[in-house]
C-alpha atoms as a PDB file:
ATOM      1  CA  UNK A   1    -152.540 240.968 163.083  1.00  0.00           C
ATOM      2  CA  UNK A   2    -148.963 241.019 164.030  1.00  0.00           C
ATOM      3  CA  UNK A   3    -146.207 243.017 162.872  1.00  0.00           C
ATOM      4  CA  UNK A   4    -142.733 242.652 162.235  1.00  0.00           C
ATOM      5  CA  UNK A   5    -139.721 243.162 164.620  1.00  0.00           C
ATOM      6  CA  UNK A   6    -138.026 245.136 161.593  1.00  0.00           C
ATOM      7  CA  UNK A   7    -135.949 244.983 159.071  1.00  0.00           C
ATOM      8  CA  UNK A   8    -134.018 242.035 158.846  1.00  0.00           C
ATOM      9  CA  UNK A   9    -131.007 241.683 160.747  1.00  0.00           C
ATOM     10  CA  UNK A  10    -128.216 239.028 160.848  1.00  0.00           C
ATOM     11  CA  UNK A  11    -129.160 235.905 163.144  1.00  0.00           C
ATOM     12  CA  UNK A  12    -126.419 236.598 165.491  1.00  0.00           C
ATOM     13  CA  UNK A  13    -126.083 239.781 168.099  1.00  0.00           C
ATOM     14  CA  UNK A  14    -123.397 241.887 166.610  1.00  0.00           C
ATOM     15  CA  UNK A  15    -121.599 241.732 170.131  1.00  0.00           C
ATOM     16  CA  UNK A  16    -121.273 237.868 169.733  1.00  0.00           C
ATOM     17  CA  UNK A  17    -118.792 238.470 166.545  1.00  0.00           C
ATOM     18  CA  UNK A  18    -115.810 238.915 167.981  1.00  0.00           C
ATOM     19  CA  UNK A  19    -116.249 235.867 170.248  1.00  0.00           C
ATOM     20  CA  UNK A  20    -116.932 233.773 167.603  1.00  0.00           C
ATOM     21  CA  UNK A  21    -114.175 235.042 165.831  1.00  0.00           C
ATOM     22  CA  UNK A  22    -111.735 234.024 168.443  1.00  0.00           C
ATOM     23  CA  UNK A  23    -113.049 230.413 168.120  1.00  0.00           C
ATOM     24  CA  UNK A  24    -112.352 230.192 164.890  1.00  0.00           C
ATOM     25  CA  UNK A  25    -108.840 231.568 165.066  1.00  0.00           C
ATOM     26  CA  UNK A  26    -108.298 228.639 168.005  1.00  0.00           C
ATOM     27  CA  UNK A  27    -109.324 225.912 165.233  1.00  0.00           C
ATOM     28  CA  UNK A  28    -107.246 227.609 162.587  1.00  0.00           C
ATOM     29  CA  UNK A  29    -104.199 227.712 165.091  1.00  0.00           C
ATOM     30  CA  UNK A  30    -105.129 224.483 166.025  1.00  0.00           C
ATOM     31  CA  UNK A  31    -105.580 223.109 162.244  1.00  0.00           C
ATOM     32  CA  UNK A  32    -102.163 224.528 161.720  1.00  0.00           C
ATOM     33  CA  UNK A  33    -100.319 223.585 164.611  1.00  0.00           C
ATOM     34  CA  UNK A  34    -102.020 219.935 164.763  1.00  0.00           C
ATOM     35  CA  UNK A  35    -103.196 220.589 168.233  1.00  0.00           C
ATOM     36  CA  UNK A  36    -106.803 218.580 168.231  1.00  0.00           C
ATOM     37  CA  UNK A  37    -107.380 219.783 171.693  1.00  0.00           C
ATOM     38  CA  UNK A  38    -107.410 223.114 170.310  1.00  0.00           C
ATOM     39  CA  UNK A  39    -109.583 222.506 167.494  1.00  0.00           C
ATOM     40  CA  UNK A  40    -112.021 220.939 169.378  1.00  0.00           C
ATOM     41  CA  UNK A  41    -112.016 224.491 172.190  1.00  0.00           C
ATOM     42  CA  UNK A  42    -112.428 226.241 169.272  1.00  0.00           C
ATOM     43  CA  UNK A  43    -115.833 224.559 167.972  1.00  0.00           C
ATOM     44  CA  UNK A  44    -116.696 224.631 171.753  1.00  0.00           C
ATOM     45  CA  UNK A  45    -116.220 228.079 172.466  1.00  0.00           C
ATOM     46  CA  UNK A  46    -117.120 229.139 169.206  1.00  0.00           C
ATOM     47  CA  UNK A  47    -120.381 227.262 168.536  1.00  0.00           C
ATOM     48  CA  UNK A  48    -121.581 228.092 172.279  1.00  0.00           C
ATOM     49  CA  UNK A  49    -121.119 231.825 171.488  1.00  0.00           C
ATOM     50  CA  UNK A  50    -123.297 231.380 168.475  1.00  0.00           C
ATOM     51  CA  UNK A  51    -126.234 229.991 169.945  1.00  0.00           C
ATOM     52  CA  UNK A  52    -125.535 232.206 173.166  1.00  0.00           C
ATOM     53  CA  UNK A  53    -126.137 235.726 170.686  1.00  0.00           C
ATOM     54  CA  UNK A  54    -128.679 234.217 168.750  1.00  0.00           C
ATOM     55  CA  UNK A  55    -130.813 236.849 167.896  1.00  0.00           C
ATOM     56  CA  UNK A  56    -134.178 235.440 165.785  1.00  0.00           C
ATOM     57  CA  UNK A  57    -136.892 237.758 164.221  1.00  0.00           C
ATOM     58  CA  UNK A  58    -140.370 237.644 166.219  1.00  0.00           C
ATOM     59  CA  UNK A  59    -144.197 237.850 165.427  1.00  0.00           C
ATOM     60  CA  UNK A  60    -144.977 241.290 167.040  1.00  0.00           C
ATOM     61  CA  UNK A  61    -148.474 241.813 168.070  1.00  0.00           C
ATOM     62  CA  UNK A  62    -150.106 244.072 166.571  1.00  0.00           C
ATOM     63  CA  UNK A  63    -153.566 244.807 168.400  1.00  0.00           C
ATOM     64  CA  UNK A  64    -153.450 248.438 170.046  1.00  0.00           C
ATOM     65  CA  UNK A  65    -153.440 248.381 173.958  1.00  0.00           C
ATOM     66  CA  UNK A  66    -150.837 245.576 174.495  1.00  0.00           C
ATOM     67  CA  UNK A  67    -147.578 244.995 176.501  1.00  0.00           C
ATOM     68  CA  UNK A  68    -145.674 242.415 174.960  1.00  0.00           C
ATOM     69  CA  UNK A  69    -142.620 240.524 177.012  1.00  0.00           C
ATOM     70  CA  UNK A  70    -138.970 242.692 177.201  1.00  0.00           C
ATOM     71  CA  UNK A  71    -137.338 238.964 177.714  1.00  0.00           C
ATOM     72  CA  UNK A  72    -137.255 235.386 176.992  1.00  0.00           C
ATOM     73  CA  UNK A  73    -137.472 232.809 180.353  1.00  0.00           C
ATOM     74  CA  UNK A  74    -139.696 232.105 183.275  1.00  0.00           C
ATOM     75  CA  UNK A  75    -141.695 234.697 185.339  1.00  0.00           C
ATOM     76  CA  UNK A  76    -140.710 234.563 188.584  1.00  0.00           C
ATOM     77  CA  UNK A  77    -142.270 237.252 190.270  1.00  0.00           C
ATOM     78  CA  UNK A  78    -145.792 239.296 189.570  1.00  0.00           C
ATOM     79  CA  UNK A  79    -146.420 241.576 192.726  1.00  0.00           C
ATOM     80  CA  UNK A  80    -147.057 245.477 193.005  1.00  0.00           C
ATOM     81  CA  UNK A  81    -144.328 247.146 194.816  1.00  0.00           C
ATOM     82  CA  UNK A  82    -143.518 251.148 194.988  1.00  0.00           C
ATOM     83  CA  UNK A  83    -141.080 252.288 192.796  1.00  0.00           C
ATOM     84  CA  UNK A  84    -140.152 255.751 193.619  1.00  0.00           C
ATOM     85  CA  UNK A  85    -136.630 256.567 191.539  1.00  0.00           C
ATOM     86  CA  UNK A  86    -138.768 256.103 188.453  1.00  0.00           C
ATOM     87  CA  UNK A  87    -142.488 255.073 188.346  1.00  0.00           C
ATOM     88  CA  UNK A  88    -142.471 257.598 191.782  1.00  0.00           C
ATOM     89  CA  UNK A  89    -145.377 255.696 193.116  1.00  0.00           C
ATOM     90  CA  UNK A  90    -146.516 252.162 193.021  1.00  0.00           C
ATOM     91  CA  UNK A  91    -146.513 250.013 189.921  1.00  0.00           C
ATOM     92  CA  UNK A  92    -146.980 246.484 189.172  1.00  0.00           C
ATOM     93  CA  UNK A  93    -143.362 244.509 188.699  1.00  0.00           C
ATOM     94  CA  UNK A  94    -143.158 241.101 186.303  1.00  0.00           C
ATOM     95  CA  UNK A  95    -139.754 239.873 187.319  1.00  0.00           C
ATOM     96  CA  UNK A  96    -138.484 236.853 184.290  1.00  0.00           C
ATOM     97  CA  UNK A  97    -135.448 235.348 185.000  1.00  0.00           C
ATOM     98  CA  UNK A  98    -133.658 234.528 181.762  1.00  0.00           C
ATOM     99  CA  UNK A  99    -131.264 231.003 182.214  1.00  0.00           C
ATOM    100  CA  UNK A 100    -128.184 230.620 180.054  1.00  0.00           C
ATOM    101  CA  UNK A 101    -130.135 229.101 177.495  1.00  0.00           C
ATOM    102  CA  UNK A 102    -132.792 231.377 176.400  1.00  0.00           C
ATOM    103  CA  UNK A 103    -132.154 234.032 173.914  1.00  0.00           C
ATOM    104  CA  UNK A 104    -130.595 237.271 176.039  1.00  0.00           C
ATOM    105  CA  UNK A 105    -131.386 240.229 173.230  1.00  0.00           C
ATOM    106  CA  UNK A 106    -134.289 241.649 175.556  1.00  0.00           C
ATOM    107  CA  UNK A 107    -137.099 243.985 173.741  1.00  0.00           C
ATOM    108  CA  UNK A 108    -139.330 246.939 174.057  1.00  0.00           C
ATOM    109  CA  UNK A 109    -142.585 246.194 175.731  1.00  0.00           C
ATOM    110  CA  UNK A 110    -144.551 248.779 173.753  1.00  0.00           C
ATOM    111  CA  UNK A 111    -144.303 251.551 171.221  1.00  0.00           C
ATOM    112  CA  UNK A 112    -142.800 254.891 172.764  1.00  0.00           C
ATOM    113  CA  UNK A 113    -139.517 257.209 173.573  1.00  0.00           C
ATOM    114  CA  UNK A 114    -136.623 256.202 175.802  1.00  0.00           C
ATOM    115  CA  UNK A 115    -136.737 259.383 178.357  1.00  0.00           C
ATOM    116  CA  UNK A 116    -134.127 258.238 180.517  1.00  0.00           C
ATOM    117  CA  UNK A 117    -131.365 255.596 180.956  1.00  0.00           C
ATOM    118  CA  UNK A 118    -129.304 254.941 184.074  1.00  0.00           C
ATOM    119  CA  UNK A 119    -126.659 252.017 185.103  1.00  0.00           C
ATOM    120  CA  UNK A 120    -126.116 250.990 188.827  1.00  0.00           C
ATOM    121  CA  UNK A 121    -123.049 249.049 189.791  1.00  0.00           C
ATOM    122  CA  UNK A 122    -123.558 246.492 192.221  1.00  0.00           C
ATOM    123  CA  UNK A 123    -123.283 242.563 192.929  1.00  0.00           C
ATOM    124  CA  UNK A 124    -123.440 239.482 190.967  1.00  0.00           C
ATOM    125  CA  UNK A 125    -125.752 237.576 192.937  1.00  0.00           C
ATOM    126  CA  UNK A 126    -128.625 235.141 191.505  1.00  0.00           C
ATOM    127  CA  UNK A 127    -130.750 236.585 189.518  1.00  0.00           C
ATOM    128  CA  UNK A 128    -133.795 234.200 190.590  1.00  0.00           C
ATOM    129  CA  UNK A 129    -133.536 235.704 194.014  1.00  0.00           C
ATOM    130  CA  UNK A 130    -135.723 238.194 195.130  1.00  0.00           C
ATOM    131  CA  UNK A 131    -133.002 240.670 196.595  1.00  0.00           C
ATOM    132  CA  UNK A 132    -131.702 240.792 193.550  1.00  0.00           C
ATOM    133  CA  UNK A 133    -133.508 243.752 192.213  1.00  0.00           C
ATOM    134  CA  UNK A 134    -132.181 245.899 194.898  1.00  0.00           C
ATOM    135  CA  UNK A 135    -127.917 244.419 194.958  1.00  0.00           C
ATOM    136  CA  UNK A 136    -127.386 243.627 191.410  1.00  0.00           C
ATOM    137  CA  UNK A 137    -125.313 245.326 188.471  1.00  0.00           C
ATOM    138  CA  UNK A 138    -128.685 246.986 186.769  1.00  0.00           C
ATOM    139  CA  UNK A 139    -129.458 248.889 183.731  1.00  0.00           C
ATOM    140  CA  UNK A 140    -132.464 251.017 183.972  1.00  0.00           C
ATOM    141  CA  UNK A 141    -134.417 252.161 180.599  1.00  0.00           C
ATOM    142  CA  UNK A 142    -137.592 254.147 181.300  1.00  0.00           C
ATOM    143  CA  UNK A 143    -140.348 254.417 178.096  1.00  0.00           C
ATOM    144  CA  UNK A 144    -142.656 257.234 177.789  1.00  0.00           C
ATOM    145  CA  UNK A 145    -146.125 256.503 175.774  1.00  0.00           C
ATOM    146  CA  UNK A 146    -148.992 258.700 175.248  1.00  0.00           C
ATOM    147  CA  UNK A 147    -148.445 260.149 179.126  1.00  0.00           C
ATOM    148  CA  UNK A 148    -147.515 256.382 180.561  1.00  0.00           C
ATOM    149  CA  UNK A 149    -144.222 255.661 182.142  1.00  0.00           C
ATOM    150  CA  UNK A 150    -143.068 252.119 181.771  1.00  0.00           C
ATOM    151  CA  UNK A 151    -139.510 251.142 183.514  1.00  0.00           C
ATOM    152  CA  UNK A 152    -137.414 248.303 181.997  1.00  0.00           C
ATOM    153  CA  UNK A 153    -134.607 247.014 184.698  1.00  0.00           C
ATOM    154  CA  UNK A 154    -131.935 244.749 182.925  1.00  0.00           C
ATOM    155  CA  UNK A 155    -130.266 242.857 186.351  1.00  0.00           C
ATOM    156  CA  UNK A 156    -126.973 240.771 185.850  1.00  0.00           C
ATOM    157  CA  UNK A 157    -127.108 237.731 187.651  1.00  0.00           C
ATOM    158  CA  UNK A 158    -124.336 234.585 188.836  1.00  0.00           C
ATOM    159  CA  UNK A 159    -122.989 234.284 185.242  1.00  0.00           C
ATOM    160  CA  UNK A 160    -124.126 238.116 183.781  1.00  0.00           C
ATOM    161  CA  UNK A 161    -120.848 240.696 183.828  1.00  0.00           C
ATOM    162  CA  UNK A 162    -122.021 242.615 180.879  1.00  0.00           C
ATOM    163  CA  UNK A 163    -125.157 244.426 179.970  1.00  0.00           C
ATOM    164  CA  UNK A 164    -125.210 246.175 176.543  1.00  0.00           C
ATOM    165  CA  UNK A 165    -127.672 249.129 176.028  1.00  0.00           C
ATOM    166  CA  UNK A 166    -128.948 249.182 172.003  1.00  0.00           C
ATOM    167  CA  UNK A 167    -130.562 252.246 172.445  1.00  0.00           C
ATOM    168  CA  UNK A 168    -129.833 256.340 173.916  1.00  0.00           C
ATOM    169  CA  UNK A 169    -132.484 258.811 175.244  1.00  0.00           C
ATOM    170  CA  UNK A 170    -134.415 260.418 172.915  1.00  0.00           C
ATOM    171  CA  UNK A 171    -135.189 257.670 170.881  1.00  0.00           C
ATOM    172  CA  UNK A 172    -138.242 256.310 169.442  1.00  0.00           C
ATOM    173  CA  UNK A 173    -139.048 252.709 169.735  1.00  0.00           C
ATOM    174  CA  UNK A 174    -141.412 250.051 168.438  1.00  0.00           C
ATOM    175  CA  UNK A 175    -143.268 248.037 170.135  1.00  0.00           C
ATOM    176  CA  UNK A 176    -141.093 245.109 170.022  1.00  0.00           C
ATOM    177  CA  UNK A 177    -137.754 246.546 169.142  1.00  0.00           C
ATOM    178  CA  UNK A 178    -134.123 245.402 170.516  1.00  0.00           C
ATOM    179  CA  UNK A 179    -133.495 247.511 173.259  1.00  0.00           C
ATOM    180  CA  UNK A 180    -129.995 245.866 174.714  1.00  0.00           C
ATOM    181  CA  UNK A 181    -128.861 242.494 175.610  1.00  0.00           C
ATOM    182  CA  UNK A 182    -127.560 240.997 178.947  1.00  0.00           C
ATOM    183  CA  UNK A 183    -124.653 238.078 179.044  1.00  0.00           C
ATOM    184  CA  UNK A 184    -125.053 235.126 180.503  1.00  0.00           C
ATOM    185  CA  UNK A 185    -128.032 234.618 182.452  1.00  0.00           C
ATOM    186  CA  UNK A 186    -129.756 237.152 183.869  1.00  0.00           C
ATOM    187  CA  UNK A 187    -133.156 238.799 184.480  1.00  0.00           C
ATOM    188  CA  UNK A 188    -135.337 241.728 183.183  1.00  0.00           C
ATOM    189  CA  UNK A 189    -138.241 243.530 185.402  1.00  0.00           C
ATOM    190  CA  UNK A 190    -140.969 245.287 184.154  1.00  0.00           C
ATOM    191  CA  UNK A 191    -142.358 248.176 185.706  1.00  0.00           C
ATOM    192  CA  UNK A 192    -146.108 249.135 184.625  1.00  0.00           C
ATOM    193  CA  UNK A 193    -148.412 251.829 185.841  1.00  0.00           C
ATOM    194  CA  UNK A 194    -151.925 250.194 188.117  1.00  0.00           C
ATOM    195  CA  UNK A 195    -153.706 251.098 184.802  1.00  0.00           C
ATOM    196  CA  UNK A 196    -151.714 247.735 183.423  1.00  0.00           C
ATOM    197  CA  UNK A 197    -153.919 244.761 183.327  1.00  0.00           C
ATOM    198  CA  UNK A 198    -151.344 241.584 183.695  1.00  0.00           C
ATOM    199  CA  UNK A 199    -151.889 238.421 181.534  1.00  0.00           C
ATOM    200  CA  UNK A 200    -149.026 236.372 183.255  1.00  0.00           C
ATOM    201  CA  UNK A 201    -148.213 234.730 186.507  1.00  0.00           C
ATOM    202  CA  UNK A 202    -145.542 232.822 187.565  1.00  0.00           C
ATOM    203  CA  UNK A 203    -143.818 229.982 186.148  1.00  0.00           C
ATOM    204  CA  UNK A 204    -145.123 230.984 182.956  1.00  0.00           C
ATOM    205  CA  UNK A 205    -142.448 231.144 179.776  1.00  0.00           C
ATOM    206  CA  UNK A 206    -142.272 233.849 177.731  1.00  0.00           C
ATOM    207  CA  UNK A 207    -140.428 234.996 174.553  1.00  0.00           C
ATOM    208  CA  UNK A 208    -139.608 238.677 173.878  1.00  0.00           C
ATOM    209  CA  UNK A 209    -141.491 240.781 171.455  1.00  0.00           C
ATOM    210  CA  UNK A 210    -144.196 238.050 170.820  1.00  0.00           C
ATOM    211  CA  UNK A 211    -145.610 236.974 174.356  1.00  0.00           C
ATOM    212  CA  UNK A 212    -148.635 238.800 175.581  1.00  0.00           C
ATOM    213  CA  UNK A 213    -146.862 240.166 179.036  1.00  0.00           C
ATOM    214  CA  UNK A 214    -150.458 242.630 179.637  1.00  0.00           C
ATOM    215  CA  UNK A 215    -152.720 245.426 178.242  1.00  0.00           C
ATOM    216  CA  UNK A 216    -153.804 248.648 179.225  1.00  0.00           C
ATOM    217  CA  UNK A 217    -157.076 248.133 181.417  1.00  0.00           C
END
């Protein structure tokens, strides 16, 4: 059975708007001012921001006991590392790096309560490389469920110079739910407890809210 991603929304990430809006004001200007070159940046810029803040409904899983993906793109890393500012102890990391193509609105692996949110400044490196984790600009969301602590890391990469929380501690989440966006290519790790049993591996593609990322062993 799967369930919805919720109510309906619009098709396009409400911080998209006003960048679309400024393309179309370019092809009114340059409709007006008979400035083709103008028009034409316009439907460039404009049409680019569109499909850049897509934001489509998903197919949510609805089986108890599973993880679903926080982000669209490629895995590029499945290890177990020791994450001590959170998780404090080891956990088992899915790193998916998110190109400028795939849809950037980045989900909720699993039903529960933001308990704590923190941003780090830092670099603009790659996102694909490994240090990346540890230099980048990085949003940190951490999810309590039913005594598990799961740790969503939103990493700006080479392109990325915004990353926009949707959600505040305190708040209840479903599995599957927006939970922030990142511009511009980027990458999103996944923290999970050892209990986690992990259905990926790398160079698998994944879409958020609907791709089977694990389960609870």
């Amino acid at each position: 059975m799967a369930l919805s991603s919720g109510t309906r929304r619009s098709p396009i990430a409400a911080p998209g708007y006003p960048l679309i809006l400024a393309g179309v004001v370019l092809i009114f200007l340059g409709l007006i001012g008979h400035w083709p070159w103008l028009t034409v940046l316009g439907l460039v810029a404009g049409g680019f921001c569109a499909y850049f803040y897509r934001d489509p409904e998903r197919e949510i899983p609805g089986a108890a006991g599973l993880i679903v993906s926080p982000a669209d793109g490629v895995v590029v890393q499945v290890d177990e590392v020791r994450e001590n500012e959170f998780m404090r102890g080891p956990a088992r990391r899915v790193a998916i790096f998110m190109n400028v193509f795939d849809v950037h609105v980045n989900r909720s692996p699993l039903a529960g309560t933001v308990s704590e949110m923190k941003h780090r400044d830092g670099e603009y490196k790659a996102a694909s490389r490994e240090d990346a984790a540890l230099r980048n600009e990085q949003q940190a969301v951490v999810l309590e469920c039913e005594g598990r602590r799961v740790l969503v890391v939103q990493i700006a990469g080479l392109l990325a110079r915004r990353i926009i929380p949707f959600v505040r501690p305190g708040q209840s989440l479903a599995r599957g739910e927006r939970l922030g966006m990142i511009c511009f290519g980027s990458r999103v790790d996944l923290y999970l407890p050892l209990t986690a049993e992990i259905k990926v591996q790398v160079k698998d593609r994944l879409k958020a809210g609907s791709s089977v990322i694990g389960r609870w062993a």
